[in-house]
Each structure stands twice: as C-alpha cells, then as structure tokens.
Protein backbone atom coordinates (compact mmCIF):
# COMPACT_ATOMS: atom_id res chain seq x y z
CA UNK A 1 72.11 -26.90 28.05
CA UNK A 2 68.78 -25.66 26.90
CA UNK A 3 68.05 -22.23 25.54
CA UNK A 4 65.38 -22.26 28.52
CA UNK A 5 67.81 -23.74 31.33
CA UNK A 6 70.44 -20.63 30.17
CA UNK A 7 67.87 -18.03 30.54
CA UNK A 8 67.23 -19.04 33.80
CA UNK A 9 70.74 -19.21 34.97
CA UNK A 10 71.13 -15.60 33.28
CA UNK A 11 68.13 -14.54 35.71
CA UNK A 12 70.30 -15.96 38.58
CA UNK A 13 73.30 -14.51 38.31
CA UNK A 14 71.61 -11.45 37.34
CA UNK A 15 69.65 -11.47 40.97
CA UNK A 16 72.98 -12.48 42.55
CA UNK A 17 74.73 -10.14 41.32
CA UNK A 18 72.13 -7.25 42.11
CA UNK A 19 71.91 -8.72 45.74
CA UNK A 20 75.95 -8.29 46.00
CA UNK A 21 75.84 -5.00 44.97
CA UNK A 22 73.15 -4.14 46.77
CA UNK A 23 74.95 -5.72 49.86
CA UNK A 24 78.05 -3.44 49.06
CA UNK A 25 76.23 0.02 48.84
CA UNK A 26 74.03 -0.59 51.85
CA UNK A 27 76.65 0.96 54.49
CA UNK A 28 76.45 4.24 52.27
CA UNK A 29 72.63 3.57 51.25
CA UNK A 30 71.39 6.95 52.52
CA UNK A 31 73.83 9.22 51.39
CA UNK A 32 73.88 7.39 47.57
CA UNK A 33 70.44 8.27 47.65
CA UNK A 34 70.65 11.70 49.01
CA UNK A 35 73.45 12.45 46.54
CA UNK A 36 70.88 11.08 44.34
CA UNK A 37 67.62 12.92 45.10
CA UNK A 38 69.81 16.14 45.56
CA UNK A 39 71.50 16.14 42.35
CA UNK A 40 68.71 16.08 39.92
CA UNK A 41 67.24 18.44 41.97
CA UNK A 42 70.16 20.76 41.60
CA UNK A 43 70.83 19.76 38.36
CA UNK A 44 69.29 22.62 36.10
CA UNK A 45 71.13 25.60 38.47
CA UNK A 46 74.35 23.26 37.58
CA UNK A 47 73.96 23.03 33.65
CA UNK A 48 73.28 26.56 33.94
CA UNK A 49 76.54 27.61 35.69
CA UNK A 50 78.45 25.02 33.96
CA UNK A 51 77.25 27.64 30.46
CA UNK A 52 78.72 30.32 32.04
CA UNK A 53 81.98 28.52 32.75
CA UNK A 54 82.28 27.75 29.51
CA UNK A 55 81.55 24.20 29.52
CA UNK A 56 83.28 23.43 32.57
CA UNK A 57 81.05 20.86 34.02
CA UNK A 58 83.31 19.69 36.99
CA UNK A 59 84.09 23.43 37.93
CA UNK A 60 80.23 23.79 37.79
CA UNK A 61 79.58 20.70 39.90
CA UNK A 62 82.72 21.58 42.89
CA UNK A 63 81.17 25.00 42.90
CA UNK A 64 77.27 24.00 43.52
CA UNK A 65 78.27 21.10 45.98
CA UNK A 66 80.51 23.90 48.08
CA UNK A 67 77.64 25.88 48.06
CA UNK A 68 75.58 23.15 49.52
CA UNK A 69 77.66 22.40 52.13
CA UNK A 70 78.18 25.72 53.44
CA UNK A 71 74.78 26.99 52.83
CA UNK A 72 72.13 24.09 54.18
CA UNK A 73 74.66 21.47 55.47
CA UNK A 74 76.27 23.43 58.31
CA UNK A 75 73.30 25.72 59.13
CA UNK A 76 71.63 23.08 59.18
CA UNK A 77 74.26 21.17 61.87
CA UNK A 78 74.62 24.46 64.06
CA UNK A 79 70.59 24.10 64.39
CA UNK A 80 70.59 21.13 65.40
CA UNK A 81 73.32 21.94 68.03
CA UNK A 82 71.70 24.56 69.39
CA UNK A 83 68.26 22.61 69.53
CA UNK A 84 69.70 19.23 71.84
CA UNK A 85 71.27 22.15 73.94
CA UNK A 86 68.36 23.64 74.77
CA UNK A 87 66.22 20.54 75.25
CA UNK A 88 69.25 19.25 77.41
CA UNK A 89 68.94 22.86 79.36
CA UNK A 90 64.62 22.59 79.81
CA UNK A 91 65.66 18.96 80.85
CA UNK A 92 68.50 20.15 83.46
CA UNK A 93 65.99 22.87 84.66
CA UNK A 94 63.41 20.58 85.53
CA UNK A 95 65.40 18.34 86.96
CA UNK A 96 66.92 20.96 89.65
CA UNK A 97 63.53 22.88 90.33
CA UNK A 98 61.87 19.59 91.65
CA UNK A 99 65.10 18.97 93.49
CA UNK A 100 65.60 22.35 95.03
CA UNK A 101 62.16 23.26 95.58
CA UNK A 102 59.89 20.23 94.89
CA UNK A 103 56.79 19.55 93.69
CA UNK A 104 55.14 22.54 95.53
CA UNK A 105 58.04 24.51 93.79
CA UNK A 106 56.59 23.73 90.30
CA UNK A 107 53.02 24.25 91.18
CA UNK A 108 53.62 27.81 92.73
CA UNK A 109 55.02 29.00 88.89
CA UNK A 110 51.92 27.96 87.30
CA UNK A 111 48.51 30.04 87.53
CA UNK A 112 45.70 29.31 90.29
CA UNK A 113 43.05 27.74 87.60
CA UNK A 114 46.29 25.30 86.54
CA UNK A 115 47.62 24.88 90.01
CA UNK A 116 44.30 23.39 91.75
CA UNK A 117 44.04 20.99 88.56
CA UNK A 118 47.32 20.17 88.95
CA UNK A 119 46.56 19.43 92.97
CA UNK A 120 43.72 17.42 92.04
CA UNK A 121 46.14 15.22 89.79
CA UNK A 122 48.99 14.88 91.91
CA UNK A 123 46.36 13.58 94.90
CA UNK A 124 45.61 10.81 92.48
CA UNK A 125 49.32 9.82 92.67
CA UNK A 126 50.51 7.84 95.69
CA UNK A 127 53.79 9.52 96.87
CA UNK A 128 53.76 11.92 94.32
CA UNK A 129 56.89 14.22 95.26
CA UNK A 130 59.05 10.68 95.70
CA UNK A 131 57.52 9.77 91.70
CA UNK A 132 58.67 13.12 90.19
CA UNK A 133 61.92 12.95 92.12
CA UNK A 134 62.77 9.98 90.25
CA UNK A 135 61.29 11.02 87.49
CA UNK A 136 63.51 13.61 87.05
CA UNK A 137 66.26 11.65 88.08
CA UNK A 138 66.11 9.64 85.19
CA UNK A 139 64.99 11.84 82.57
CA UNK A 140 68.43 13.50 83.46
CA UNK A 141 70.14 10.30 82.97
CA UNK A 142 68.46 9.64 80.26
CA UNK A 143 69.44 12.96 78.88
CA UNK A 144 72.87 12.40 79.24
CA UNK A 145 72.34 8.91 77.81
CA UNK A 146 71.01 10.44 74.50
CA UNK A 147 73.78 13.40 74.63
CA UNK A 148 76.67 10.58 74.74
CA UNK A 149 74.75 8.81 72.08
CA UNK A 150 74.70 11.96 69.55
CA UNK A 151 77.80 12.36 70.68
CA UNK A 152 78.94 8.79 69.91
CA UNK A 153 77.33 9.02 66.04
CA UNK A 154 78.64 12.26 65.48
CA UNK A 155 81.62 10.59 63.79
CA UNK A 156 79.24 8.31 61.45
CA UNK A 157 77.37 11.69 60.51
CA UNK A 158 79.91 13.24 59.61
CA UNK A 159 81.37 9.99 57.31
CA UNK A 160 77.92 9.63 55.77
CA UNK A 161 77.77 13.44 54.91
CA UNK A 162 81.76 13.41 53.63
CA UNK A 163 80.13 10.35 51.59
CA UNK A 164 77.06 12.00 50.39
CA UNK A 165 79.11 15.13 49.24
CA UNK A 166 81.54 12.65 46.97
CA UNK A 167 78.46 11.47 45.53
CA UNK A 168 76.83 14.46 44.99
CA UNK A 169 79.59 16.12 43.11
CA UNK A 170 79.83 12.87 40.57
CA UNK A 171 75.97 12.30 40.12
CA UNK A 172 76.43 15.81 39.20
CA UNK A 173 79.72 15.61 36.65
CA UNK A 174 78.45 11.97 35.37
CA UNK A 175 74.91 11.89 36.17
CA UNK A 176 74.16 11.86 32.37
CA UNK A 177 76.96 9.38 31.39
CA UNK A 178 75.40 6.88 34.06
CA UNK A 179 71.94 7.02 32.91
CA UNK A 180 72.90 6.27 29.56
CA UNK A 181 74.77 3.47 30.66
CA UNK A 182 71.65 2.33 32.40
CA UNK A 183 69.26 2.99 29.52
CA UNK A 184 71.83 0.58 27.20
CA UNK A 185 72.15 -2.11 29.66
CA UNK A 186 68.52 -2.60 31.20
CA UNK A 187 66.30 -4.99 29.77
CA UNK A 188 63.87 -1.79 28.65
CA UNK A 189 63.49 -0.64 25.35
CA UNK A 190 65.83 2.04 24.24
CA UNK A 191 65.41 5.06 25.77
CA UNK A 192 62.45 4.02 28.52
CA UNK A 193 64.70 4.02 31.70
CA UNK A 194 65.48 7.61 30.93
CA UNK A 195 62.10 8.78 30.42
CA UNK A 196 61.10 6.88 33.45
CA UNK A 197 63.35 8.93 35.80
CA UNK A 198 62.78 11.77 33.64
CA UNK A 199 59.63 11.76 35.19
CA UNK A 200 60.73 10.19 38.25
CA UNK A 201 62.81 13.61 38.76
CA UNK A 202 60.24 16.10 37.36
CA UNK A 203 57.67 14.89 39.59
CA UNK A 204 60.05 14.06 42.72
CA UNK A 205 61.02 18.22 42.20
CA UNK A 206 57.85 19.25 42.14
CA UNK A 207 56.47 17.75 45.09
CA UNK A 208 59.66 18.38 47.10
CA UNK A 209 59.96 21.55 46.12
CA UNK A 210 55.86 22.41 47.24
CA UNK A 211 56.33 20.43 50.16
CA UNK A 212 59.56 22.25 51.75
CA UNK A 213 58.54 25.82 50.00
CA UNK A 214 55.12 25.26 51.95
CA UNK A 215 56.85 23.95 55.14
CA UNK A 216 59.50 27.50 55.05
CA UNK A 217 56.14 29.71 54.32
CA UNK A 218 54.58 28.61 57.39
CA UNK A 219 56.98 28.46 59.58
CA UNK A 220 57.88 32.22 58.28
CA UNK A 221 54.10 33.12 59.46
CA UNK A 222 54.34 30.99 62.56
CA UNK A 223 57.72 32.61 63.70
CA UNK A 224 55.74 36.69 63.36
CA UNK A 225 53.11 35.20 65.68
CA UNK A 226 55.80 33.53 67.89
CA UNK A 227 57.77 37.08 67.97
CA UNK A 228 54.58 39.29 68.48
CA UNK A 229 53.57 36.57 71.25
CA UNK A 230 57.34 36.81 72.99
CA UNK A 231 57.15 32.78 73.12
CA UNK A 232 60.13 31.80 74.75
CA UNK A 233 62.84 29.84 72.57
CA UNK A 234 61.89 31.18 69.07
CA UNK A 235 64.33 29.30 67.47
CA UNK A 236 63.37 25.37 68.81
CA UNK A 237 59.59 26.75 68.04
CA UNK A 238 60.57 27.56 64.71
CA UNK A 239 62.42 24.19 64.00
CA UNK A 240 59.66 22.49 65.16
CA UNK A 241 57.25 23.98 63.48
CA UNK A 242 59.26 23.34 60.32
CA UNK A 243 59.93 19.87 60.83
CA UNK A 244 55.80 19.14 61.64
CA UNK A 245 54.97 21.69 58.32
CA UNK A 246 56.30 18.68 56.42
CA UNK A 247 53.06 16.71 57.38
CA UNK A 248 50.10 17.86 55.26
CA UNK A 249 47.51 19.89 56.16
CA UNK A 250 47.53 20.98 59.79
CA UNK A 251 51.11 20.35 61.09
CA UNK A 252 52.70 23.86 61.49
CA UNK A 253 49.42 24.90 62.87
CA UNK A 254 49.38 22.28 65.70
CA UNK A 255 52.10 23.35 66.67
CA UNK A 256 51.56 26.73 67.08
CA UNK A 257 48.04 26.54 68.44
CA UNK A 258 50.04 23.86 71.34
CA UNK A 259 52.73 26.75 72.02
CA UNK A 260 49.01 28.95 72.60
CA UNK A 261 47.80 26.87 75.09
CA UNK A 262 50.71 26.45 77.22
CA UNK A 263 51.04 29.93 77.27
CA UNK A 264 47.58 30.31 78.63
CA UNK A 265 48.11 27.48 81.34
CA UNK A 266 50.73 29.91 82.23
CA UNK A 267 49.50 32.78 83.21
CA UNK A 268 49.86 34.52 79.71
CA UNK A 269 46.28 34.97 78.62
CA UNK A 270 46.40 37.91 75.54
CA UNK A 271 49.39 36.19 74.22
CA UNK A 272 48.55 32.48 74.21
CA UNK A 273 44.63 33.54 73.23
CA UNK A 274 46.25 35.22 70.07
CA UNK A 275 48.55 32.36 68.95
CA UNK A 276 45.70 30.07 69.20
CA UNK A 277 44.02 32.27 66.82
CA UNK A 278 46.86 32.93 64.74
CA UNK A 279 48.06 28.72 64.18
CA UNK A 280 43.75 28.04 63.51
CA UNK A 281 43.52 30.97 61.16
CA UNK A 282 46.58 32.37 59.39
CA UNK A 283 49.07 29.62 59.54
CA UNK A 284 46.78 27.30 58.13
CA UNK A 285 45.31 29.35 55.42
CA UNK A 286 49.09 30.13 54.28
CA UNK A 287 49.17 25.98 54.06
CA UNK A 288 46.23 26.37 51.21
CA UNK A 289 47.61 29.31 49.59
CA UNK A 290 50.61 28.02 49.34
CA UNK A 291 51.09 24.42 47.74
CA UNK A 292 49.13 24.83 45.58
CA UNK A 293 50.67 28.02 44.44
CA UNK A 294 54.37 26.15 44.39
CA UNK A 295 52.76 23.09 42.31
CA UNK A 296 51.40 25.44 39.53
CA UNK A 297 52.85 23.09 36.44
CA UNK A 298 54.00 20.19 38.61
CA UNK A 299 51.59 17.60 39.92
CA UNK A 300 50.42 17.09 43.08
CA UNK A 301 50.00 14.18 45.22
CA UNK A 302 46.23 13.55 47.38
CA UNK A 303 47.58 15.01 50.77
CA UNK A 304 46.43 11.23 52.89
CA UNK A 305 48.49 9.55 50.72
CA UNK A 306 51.78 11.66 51.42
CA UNK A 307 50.55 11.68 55.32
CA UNK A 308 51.23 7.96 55.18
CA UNK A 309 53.93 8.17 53.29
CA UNK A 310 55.64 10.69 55.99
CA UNK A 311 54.53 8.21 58.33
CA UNK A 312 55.62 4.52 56.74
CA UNK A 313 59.23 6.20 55.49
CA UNK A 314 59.83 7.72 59.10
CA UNK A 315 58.84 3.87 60.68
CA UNK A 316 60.78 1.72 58.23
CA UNK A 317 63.78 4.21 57.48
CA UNK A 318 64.16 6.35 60.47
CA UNK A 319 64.47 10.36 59.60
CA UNK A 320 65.41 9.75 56.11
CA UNK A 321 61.88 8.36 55.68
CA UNK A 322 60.88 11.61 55.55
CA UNK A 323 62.15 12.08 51.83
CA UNK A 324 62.14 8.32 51.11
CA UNK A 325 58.18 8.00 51.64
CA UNK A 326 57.03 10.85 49.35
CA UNK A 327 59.72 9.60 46.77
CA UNK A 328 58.32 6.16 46.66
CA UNK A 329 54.98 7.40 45.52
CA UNK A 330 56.31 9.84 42.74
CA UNK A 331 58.58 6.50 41.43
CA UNK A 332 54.94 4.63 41.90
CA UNK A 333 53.39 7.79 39.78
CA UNK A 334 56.71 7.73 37.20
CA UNK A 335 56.04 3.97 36.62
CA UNK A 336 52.97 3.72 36.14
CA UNK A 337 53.37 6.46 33.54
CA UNK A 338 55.84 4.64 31.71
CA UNK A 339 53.61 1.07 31.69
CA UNK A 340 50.44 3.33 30.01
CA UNK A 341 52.91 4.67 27.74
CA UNK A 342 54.46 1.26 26.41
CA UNK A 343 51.65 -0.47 26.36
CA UNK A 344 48.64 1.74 26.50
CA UNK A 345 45.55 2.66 28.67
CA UNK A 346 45.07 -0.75 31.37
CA UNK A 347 41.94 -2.51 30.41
C-alpha cells in the first residue's frame, strides 16, 4: 500500500472514529459542554481554594461544584417553579373571568379610552364572545398540555444536571491533564491547542462575564422602578427582564417600557407614565455604563453580531443557544488568533 493510500485511510478512521464518539456524547452534549464552559470559568476561584487546601485539588473542585449547585442551580429551579405557576395562574384567571362573566366582564376592568377601542375591535369579530370562549378553552388545555410536558422532562433535567455536575467536578480535577493530552495528540504544533483555548477561555469569560454582569445590573435598576411603580408580579417581571437583558442593547428596557404601557391601558396613569420613562432613560443608560465597564481588559464583541448569535444559537440549539451562539464567535475570534499567530498577518 502506498504511503499516499495509508494517509488517506489514517484520515478515515480518524473521521470515523470522531463521528463515533461524537455519536456517543451526543445524549449528554449539553451538559459536557456546560461542565465545559463552566469550569474554565470557575477555574481561577478553584486553583485559588485548592492553595488554601494545601494542594488539595479534588477537595477544591467537590467544594466549588457544591457551591454551584446550591447557590445558582436550585435558585435557579425554584424560579423557574414559581414563574410556570404564575403564568399557569394569569392563564387559569383568564380562562374563568371570560367564563363567569364574559367578554363584557373583561372590558368593564379596563379604562373607558381602552374599553371603546377594545369595542371597536371585538365588532370586527363575528361572534366574538363564542371566539374568546374557546379561546380560553384551549389556552387552558394547552396550559395543562405544557404543565404535563415540564412535568414529563423534569426527570431528563434533572439527569442532564446530575450529568453536568459529574462533569463539572472532573473538568475541574483533570481539566489540565486533558488538555495536555489534547495538545500531544492533535495534529497542531506543540503547545497551539492550548493557547488556542487559552484564548478561547479568556475571551469566552470576558464576554460572559459583561454580558450576564450587564444583564443582573439592569434588571437590579428595572426591579427599583418595578417596586416604586407597585407592578404586579415583581418577580416574573424581574426574570423576564433578565432573560431579554441578555440581548444587546435595548432588551431589559423593552421590557420595562411594555410593563409601562399596560399599566397605562389600565387605568394606572402616574405609574405606567414613569416606567416608560424609567426603561427609555435609566435602564438603558445602565446598559452603556455598564459593559463596557465589565469588559475593561477583556474584548468585546460588535453588539449585531452577538444579537444574531443570541438569535441563531436559540433557533438551532433551543435555550442552550443562548450560551452556545456567543461562544461560537469567541472560538471564531480564538482561531483566527491562533492562524495570524502561526502563520502571520493574511495577505
């Protein structure tokens, strides 16, 4: 067999054998990669404890990944509880208001300027009280539907989290014995994998780190305006507002100058006129004061590109596309770092 016949075989098995284990890993996919992303993130507060232990790297690493479950993982879950209750309970409510009292029911809570609007739509609609009836009707089905369903893939959360822990804690004990392994075995020069995700974790930090540190800012300064306003359900406003503070530039205040406007429609004039103020001026202003502020050292991504990001990650991955998206472009930034490195400004 020819030297050139062998090589190609070699590339083969080498692409069959990536493909297998690729194949093998992709029922634990996300939480590898959480694990991942979460344990170089973590890693300098870990080498740090792991000095005052002594050297005791795998007391270090239980330590930090107890911490992480107890202080994000189940805060985080009892949030999300209490958030599908009360959207189940808004969903319930409506549902027994147009039943009980009907469509006239509804209109009587609102204000007159947003009742005769609201009678002007409704006598567009042919049989309009029979529409929202079944309206209703279903959106309480489908409210159970989606209850069972979270229900139903409670049990795979919980797996996937048990997995991503496991990882976690070894990424953590043997993070540095597995990139070395890496670096000897991948057809790089010695040494370039690990300044590749050197980088790759430097920058993936830095813009994680701006982009959730901006996200908890606003939402700080959106939750005084919700409390001064008395906006019902502070705590699913809040969440929200966190969740759309992850999109760039006006996210957090969308949301709050949306929670304005309803409470104008609804009779509330002083305190929807002042959240509307509050989202367009002070909530967004925190967004530019902010980032950049949290990037000082790191580097920062243009804000369109991460929008797309967001969006592409959250189409093709579901909510983990959230982090994936961003990530992508800082390993796209990391790479392209390495190639001018090795061999030298593109022509």
């Amino acid at each position: 067999m020819s030297e050139q016949h062998s090589r190609v075989l070699l590339v083969v098995l080498l692409v069959a054998a990536v493909a297998l284990t690729g194949v093998i890993i992709s029922p634990f996919w996300q939480a590898i990669f959480l694990a991942a992303v979460l344990a170089a993130a973590l890693r300098p507060p870990m080498e740090w404890l792991a000095l005052r232990l002594r050297g005791r790297r795998t007391l270090a690493a239980a330590i930090v990944t107890l911490a992480l479950l107890f202080v994000v993982l189940l805060p985080l879950a009892g949030l999300g509880a209490i958030v599908v209750q009360q959207i189940a309970d808004g969903i319930q409510w409506l549902r027994e208001t147009i039943q009980s009292e009907g469509v006239r029911g509804l209109l009587e809570r609102l204000p007159s300027a947003v009742q005769r609007g609201a009678e002007e739509l409704l006598r567009l609609m042919p049989e309009p009280e029979r529409q929202l009836r079944s309206l209703a009707g279903q959106q309480g089905g489908q409210a159970a539907a989606a209850v069972g369903g979270l229900l139903a893939a409670t049990g795979t959360v919980v797996f996937q989290t048990v997995m991503m822990l496991i990882a976690f804690f070894f990424f953590l004990t043997d993070g540095r014995r597995l990139v070395a392994w890496l670096d000897g075995n991948v057809p790089l020069r010695p040494g370039a994998l690990r300044t590749l995700l050197e980088d790759f974790r430097q920058t993936s930090v830095s813009v994680l780190f701006a982009t959730l540190g901006t996200a908890a800012i606003q939402t700080v300064v959106a939750l005084a305006g919700y409390l001064v306003a008395r906006a019902p359900k502070p705590l699913f406003l809040v969440l929200a507002t966190f969740v759309m503070a992850l999109v760039p530039a006006a996210g957090a205040s969308i949301v709050v100058v949306v929670v304005g406007l309803l409470l104008l429609a609804t009779g509330h004039p002083l305190a929807g006129g002042f959240l509307v103020v509050w989202g367009a001026g002070v909530v967004s202003i925190s967004d530019n004061v902010a980032r950049p502020f949290l990037l000082k050292g790191g580097m920062e991504l243009h804000g369109g590109l991460v929008f797309f990001a967001l969006l592409g990650g959250l189409a093709v991955f579901g909510g983990i596309g959230l982090v994936v998206g961003p990530l992508v472009l800082t390993f796209l930034v990391a790479a392209l770092k390495l190639y001018r490195r090795e061999f030298g400004e593109p022509s």
